[in-house]
C-alpha atoms as a PDB file:
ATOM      1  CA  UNK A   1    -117.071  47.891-105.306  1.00  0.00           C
ATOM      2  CA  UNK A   2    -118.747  50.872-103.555  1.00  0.00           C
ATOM      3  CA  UNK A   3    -120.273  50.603-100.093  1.00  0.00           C
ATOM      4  CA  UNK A   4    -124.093  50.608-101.546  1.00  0.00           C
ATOM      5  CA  UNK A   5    -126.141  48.335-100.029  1.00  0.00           C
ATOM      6  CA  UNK A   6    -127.089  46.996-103.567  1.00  0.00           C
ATOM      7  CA  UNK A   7    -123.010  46.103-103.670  1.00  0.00           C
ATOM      8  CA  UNK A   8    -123.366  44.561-100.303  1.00  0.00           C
ATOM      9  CA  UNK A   9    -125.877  42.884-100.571  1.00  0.00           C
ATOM     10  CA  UNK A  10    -125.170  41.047-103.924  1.00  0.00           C
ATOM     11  CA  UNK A  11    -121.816  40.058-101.389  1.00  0.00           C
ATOM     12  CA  UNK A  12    -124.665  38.770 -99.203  1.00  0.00           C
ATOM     13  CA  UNK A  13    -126.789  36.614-101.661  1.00  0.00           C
ATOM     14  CA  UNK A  14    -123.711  35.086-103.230  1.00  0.00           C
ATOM     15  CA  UNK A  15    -122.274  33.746 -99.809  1.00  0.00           C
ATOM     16  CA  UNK A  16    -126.040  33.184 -98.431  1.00  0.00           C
ATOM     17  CA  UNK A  17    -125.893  35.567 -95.288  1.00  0.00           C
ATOM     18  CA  UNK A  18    -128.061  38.584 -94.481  1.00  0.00           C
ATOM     19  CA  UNK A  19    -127.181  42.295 -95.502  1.00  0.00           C
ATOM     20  CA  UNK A  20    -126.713  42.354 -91.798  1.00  0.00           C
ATOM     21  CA  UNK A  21    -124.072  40.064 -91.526  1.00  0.00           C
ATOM     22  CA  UNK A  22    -122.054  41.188 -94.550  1.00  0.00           C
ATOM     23  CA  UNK A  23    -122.154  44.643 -92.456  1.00  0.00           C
ATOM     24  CA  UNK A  24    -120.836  43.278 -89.085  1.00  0.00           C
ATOM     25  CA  UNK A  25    -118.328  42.184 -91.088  1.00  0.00           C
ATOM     26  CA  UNK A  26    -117.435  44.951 -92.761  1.00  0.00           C
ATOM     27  CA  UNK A  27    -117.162  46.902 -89.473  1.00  0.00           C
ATOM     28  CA  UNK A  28    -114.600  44.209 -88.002  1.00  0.00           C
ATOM     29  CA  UNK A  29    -112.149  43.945 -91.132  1.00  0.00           C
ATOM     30  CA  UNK A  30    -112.345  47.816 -90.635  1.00  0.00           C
ATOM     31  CA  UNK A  31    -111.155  47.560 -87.708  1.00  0.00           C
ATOM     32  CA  UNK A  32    -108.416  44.839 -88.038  1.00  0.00           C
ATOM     33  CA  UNK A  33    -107.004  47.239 -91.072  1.00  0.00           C
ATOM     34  CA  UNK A  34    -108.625  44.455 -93.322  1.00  0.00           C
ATOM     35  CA  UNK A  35    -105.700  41.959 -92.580  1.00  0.00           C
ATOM     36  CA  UNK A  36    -107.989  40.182 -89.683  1.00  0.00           C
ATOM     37  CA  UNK A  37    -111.958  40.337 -88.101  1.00  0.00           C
ATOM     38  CA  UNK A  38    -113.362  39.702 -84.717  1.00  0.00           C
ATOM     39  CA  UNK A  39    -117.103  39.199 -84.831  1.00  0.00           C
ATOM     40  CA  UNK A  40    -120.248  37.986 -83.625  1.00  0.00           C
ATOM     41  CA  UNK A  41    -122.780  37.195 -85.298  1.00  0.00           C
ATOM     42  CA  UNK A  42    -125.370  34.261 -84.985  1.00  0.00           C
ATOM     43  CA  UNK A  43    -125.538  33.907 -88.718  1.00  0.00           C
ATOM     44  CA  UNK A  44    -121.585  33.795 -89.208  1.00  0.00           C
ATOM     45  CA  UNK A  45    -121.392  30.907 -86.120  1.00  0.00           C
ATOM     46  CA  UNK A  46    -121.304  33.340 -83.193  1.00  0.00           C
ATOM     47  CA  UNK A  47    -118.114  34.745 -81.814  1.00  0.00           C
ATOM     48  CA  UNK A  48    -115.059  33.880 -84.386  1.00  0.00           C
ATOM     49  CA  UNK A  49    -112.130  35.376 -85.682  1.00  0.00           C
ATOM     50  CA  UNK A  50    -110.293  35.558 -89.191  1.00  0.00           C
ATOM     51  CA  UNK A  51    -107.031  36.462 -90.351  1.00  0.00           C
ATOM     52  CA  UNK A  52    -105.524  36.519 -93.756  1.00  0.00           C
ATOM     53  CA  UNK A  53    -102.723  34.154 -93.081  1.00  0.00           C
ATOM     54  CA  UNK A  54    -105.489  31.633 -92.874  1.00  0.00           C
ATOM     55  CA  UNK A  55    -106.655  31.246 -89.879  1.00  0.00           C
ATOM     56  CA  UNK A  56    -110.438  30.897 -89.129  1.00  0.00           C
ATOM     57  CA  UNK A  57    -112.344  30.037 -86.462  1.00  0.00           C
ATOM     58  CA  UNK A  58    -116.105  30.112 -85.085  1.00  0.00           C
ATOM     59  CA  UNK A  59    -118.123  29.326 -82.199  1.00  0.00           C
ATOM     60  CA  UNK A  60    -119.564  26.465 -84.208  1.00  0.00           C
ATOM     61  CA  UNK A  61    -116.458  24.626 -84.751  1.00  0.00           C
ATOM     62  CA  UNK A  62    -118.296  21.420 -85.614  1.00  0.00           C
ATOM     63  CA  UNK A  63    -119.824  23.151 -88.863  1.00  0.00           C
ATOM     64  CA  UNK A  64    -117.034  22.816 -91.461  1.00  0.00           C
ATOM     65  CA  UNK A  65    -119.558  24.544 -94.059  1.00  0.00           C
ATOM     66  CA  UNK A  66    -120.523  27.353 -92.343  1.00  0.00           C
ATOM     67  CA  UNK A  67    -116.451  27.561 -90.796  1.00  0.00           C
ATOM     68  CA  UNK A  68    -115.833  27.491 -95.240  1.00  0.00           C
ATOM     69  CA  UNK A  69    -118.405  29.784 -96.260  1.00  0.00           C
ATOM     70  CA  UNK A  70    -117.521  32.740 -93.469  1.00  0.00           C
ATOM     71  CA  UNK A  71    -113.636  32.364 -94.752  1.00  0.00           C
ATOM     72  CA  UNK A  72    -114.502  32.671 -98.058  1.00  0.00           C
ATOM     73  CA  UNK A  73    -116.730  35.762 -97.342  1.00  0.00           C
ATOM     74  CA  UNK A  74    -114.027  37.495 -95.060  1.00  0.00           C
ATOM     75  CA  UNK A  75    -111.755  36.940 -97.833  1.00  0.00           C
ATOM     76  CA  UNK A  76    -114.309  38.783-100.433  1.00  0.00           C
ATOM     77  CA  UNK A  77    -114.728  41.801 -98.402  1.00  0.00           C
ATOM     78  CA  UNK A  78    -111.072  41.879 -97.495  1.00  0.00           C
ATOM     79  CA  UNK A  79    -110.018  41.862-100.908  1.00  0.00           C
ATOM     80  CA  UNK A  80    -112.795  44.923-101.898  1.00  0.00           C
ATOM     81  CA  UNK A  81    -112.138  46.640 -98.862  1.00  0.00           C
ATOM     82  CA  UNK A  82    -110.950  50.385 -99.935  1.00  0.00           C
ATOM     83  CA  UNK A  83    -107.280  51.438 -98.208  1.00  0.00           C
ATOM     84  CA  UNK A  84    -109.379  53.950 -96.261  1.00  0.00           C
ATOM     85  CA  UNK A  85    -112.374  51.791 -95.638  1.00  0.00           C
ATOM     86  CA  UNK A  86    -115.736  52.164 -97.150  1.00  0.00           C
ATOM     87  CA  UNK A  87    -117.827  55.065 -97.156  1.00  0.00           C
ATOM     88  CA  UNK A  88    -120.133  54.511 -94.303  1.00  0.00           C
ATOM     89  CA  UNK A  89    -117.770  54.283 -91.670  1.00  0.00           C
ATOM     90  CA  UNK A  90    -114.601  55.669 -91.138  1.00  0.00           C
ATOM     91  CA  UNK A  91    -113.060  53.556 -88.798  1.00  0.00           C
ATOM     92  CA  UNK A  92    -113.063  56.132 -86.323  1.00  0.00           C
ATOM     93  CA  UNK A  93    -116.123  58.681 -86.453  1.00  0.00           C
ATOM     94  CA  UNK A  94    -118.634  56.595 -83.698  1.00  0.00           C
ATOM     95  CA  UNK A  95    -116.496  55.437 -81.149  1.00  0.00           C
ATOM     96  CA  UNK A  96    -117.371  54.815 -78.175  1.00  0.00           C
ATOM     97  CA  UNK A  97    -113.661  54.375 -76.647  1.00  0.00           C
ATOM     98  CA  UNK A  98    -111.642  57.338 -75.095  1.00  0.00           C
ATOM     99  CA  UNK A  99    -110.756  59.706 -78.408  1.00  0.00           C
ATOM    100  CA  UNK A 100    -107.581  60.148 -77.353  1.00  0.00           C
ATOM    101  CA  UNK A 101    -106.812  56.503 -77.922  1.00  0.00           C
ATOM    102  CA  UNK A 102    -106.912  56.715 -81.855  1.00  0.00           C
ATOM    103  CA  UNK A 103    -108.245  53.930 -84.289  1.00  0.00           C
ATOM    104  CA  UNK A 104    -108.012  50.718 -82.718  1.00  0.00           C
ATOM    105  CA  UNK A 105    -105.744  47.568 -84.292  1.00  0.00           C
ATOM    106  CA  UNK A 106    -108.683  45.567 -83.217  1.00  0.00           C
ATOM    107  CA  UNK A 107    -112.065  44.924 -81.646  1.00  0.00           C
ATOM    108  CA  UNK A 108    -114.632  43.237 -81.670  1.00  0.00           C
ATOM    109  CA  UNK A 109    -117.239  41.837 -79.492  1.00  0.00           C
ATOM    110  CA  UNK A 110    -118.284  39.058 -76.383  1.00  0.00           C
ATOM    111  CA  UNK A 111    -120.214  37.911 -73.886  1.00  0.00           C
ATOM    112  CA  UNK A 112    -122.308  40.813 -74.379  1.00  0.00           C
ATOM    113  CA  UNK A 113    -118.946  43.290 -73.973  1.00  0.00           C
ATOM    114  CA  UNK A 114    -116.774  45.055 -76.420  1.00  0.00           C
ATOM    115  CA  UNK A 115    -113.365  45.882 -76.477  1.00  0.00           C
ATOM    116  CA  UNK A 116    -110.957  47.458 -78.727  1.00  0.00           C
ATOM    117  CA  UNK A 117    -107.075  47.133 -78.186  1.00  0.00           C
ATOM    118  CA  UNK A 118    -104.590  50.078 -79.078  1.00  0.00           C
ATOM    119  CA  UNK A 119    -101.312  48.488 -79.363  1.00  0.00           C
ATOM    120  CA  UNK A 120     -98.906  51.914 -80.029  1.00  0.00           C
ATOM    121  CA  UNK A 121    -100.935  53.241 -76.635  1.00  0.00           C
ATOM    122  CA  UNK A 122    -100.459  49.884 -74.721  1.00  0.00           C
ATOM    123  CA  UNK A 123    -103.859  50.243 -73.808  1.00  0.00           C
ATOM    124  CA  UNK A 124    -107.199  48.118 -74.231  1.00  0.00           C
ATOM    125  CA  UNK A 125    -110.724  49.608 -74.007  1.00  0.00           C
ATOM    126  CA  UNK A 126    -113.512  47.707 -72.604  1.00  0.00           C
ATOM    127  CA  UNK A 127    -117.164  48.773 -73.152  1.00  0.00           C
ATOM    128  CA  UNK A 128    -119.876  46.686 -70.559  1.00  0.00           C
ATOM    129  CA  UNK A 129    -123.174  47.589 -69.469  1.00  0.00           C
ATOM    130  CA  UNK A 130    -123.102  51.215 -70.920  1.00  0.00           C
ATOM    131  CA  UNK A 131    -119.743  52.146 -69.195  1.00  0.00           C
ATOM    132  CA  UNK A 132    -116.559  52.226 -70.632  1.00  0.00           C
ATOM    133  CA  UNK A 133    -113.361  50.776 -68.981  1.00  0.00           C
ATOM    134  CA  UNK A 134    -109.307  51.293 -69.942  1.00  0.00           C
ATOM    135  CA  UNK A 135    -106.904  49.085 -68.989  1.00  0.00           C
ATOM    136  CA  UNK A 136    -102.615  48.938 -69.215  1.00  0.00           C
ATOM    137  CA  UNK A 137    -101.878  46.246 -71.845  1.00  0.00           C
ATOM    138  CA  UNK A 138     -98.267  46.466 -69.414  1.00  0.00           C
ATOM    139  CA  UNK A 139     -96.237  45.339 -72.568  1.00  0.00           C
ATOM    140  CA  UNK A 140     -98.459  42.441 -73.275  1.00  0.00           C
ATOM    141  CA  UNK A 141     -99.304  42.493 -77.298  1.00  0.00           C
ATOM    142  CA  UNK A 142    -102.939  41.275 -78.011  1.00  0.00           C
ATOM    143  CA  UNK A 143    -103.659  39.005 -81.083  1.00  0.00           C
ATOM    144  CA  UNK A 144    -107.465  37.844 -80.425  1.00  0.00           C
ATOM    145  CA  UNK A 145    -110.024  36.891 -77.433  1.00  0.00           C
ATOM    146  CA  UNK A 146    -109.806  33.517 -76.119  1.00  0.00           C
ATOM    147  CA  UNK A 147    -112.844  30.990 -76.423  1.00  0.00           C
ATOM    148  CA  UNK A 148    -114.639  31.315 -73.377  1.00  0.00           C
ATOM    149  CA  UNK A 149    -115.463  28.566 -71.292  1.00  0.00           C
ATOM    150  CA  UNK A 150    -117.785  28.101 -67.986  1.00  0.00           C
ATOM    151  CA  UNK A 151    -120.053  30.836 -68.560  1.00  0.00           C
ATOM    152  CA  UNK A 152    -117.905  33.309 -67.028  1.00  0.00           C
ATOM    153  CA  UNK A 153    -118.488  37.296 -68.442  1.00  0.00           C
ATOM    154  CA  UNK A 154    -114.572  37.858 -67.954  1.00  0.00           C
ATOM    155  CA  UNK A 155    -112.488  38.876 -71.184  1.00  0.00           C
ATOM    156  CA  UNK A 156    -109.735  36.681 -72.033  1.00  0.00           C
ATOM    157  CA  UNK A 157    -106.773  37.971 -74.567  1.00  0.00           C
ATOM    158  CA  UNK A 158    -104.757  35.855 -76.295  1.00  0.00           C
ATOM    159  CA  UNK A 159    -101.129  36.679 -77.522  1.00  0.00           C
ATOM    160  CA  UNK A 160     -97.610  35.559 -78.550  1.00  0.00           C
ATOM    161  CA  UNK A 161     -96.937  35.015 -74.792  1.00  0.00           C
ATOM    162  CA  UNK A 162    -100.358  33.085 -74.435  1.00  0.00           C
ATOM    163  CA  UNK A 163    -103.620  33.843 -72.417  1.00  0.00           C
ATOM    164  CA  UNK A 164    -104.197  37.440 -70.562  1.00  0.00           C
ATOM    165  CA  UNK A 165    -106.845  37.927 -68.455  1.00  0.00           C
ATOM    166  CA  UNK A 166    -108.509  40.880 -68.477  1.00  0.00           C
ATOM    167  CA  UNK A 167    -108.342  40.983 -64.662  1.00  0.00           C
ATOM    168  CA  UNK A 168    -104.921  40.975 -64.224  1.00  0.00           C
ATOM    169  CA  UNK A 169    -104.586  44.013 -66.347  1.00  0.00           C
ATOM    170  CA  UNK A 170    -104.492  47.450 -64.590  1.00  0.00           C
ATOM    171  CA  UNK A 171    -107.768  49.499 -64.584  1.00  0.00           C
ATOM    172  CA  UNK A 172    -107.035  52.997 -65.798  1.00  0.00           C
ATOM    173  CA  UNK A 173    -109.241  55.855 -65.540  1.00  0.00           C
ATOM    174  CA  UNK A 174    -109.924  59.352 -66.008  1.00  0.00           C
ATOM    175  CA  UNK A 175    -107.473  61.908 -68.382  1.00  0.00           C
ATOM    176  CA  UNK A 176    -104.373  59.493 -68.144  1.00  0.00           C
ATOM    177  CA  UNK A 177    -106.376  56.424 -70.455  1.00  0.00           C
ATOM    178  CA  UNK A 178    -105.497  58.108 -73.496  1.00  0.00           C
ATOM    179  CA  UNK A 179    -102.155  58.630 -72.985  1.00  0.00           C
ATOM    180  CA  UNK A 180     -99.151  56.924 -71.560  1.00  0.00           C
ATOM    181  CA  UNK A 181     -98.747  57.859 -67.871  1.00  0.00           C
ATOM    182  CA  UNK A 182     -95.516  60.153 -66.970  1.00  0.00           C
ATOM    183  CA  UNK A 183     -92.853  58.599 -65.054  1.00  0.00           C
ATOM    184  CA  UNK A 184     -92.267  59.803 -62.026  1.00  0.00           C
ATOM    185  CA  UNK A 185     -88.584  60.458 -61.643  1.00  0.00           C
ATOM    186  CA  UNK A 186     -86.890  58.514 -58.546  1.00  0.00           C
ATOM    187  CA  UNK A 187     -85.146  61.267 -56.177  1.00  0.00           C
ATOM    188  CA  UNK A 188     -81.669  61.507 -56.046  1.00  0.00           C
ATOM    189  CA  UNK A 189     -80.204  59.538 -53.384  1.00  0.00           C
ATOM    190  CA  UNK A 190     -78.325  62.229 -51.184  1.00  0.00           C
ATOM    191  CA  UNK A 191     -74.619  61.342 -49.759  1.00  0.00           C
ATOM    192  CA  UNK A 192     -74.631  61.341 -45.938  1.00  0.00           C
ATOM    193  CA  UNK A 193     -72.351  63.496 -44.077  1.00  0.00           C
ATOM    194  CA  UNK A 194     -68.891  62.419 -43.271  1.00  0.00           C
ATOM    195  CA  UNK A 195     -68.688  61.573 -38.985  1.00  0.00           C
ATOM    196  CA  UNK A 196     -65.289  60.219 -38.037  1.00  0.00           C
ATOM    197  CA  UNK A 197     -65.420  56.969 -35.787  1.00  0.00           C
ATOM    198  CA  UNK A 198     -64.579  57.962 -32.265  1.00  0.00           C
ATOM    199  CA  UNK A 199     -60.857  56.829 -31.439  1.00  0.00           C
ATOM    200  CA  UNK A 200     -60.763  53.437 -29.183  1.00  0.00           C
ATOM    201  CA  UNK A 201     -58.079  54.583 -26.183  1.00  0.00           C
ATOM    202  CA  UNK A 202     -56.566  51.327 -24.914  1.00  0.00           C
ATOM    203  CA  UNK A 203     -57.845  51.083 -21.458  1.00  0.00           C
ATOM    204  CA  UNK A 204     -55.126  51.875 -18.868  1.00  0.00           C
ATOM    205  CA  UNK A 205     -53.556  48.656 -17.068  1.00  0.00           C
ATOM    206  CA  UNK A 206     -54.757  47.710 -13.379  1.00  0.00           C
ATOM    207  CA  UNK A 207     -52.254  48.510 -11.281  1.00  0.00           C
ATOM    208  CA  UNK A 208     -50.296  45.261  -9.759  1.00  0.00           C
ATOM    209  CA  UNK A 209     -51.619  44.879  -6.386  1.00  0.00           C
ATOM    210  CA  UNK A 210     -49.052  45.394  -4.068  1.00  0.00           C
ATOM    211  CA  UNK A 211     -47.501  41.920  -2.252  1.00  0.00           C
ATOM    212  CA  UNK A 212     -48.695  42.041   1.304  1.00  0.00           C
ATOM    213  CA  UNK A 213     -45.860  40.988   4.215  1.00  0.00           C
ATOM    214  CA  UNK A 214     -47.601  37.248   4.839  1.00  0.00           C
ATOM    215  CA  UNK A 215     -47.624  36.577   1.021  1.00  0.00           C
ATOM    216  CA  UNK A 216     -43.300  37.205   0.788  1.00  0.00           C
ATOM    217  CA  UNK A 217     -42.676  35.349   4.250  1.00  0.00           C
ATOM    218  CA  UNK A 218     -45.010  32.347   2.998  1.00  0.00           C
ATOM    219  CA  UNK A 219     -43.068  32.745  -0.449  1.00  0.00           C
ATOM    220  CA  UNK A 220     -39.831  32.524   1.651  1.00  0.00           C
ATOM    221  CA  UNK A 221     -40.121  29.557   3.810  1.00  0.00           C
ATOM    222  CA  UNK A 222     -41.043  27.512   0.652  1.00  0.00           C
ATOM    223  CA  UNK A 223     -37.597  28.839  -0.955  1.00  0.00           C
ATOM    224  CA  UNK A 224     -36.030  27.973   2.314  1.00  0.00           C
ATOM    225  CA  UNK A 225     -37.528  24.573   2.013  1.00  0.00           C
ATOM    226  CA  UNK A 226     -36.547  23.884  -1.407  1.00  0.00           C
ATOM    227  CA  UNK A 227     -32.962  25.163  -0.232  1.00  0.00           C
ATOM    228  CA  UNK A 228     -32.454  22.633   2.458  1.00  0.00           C
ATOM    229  CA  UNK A 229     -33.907  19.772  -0.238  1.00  0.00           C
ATOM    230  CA  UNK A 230     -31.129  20.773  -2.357  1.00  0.00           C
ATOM    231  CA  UNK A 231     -33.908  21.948  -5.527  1.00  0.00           C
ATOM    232  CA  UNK A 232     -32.023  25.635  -4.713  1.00  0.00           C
ATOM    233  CA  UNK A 233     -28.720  26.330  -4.298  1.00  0.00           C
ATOM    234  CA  UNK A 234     -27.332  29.144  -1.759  1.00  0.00           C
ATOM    235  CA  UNK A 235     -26.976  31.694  -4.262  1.00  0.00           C
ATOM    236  CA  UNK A 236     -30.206  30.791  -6.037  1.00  0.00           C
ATOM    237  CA  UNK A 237     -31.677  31.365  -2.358  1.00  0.00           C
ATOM    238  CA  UNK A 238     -30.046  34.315  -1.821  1.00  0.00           C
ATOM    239  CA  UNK A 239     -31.095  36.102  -5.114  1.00  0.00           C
ATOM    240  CA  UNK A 240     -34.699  35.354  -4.620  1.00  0.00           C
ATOM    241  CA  UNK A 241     -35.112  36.312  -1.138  1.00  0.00           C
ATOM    242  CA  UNK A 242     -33.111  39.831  -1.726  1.00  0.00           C
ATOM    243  CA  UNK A 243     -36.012  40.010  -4.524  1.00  0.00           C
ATOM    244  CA  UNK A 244     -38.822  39.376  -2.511  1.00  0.00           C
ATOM    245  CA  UNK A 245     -37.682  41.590   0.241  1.00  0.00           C
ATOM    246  CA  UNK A 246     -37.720  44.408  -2.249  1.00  0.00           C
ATOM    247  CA  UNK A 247     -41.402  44.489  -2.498  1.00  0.00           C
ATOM    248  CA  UNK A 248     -42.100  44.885   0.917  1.00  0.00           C
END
């Protein structure tokens, strides 16, 4: 099948959707490589995602037809979807992300936003409001956008490791969001010169105050005492009071 809008458009009448609709569709299973689509479209339930392992899901989950029908035509155009994509896109040419990035693994649109996710960069762009945003996927690895819920205009990813928020995700911007940042190298830690402790000199010993006169006669008469009580004999006496006399 060629990408004529005759071709199309008898994709269109046999799934009953607009021309429209079969080319928003196109466009997304361009961009998921034809293996998955993230879309939104009012006809095809609003925001919803498809996969070919199965998986389908729409903003009007309560509508089991329309949920059948947009499976069945995702699996159509996946299955005449050229290796290269058709003719009136490229997958590429039209862009509005950094071109440095390359061709995206996915993208898609929300809450009036769109975003396309570049796995081998680690990056995700983020178009809103006419200006265009890059962010560090930091190692994360995007699968889909979460259902949002509240109202809120934030992006949430989903993944293997569960939800990302688009705010916790570092803002990148000028020449460095379509490449990978250079390390910066971490200096060499430089050895410290060698000072010897100071030696510790014991400190010199007081000198033993000398025994004044009062002390050794004080010292004596309680020898002499002890003497005469029979605690000291003579010689005992004798040899400490030649002692104590030898300090005077």
């Amino acid at each position: 099948m060629t990408d004529q809008p005759n071709g199309l458009q008898t994709i269109a009448d046999r799934h009953g959707v607009s021309l429209d609709a079969v080319r928003h569709l196109v466009r997304a299973l361009e961009a998921g490589h034809g293996t998955m689509a993230q879309f939104n479209h009012p006809e095809l339930g609003g925001f919803g995602q498809w996969s070919s392992g199965g998986m389908t899901m729409i903003g009007n989950m309560f509508d089991s037809g329309l949920k059948a029908r947009v499976a069945a035509l995702c699996g159509a155009l996946a299955d005449a979807l050229p290796p290269a994509g058709f003719a009136e896109r490229d997958g590429v040419s039209g862009a509005w992300w950094p071109r440095g990035l390359g061709r995206p693994a996915t993208s898609g649109a929300q809450n009036g936003q769109r975003y396309a996710y570049f796995p081998h960069a680690q990056r995700v762009a983020v178009e809103a409001d006419g200006q265009v945003a890059v962010y560090d996927t930091e190692g994360h690895h995007i699968t889909g956008v979460s259902q949002q819920q509240g109202g809120t205009r934030s992006l949430r990813f989903s993944g293997p490791d569960g939800v990302i928020d688009l705010e916790t995700l570092r803002r990148i911007d000028g020449d460095a969001a379509g490449q990978d940042e250079p390390s910066t190298p971490e200096p060499t830690p430089q050895p410290k010169p060698f000072t010897p402790e100071p030696l510790q000199r014991p400190e010199p010993a007081a000198p033993r105050p000398p025994s004044s006169a009062d002390d050794v006669l004080a010292t004596l008469e309680r020898l002499a005492e002890l003497q005469r009580k029979g605690v000291l004999t003579e010689g005992e006496f004798a040899a400490k009071k030649a002692e104590l006399l030898a300090r005077l």
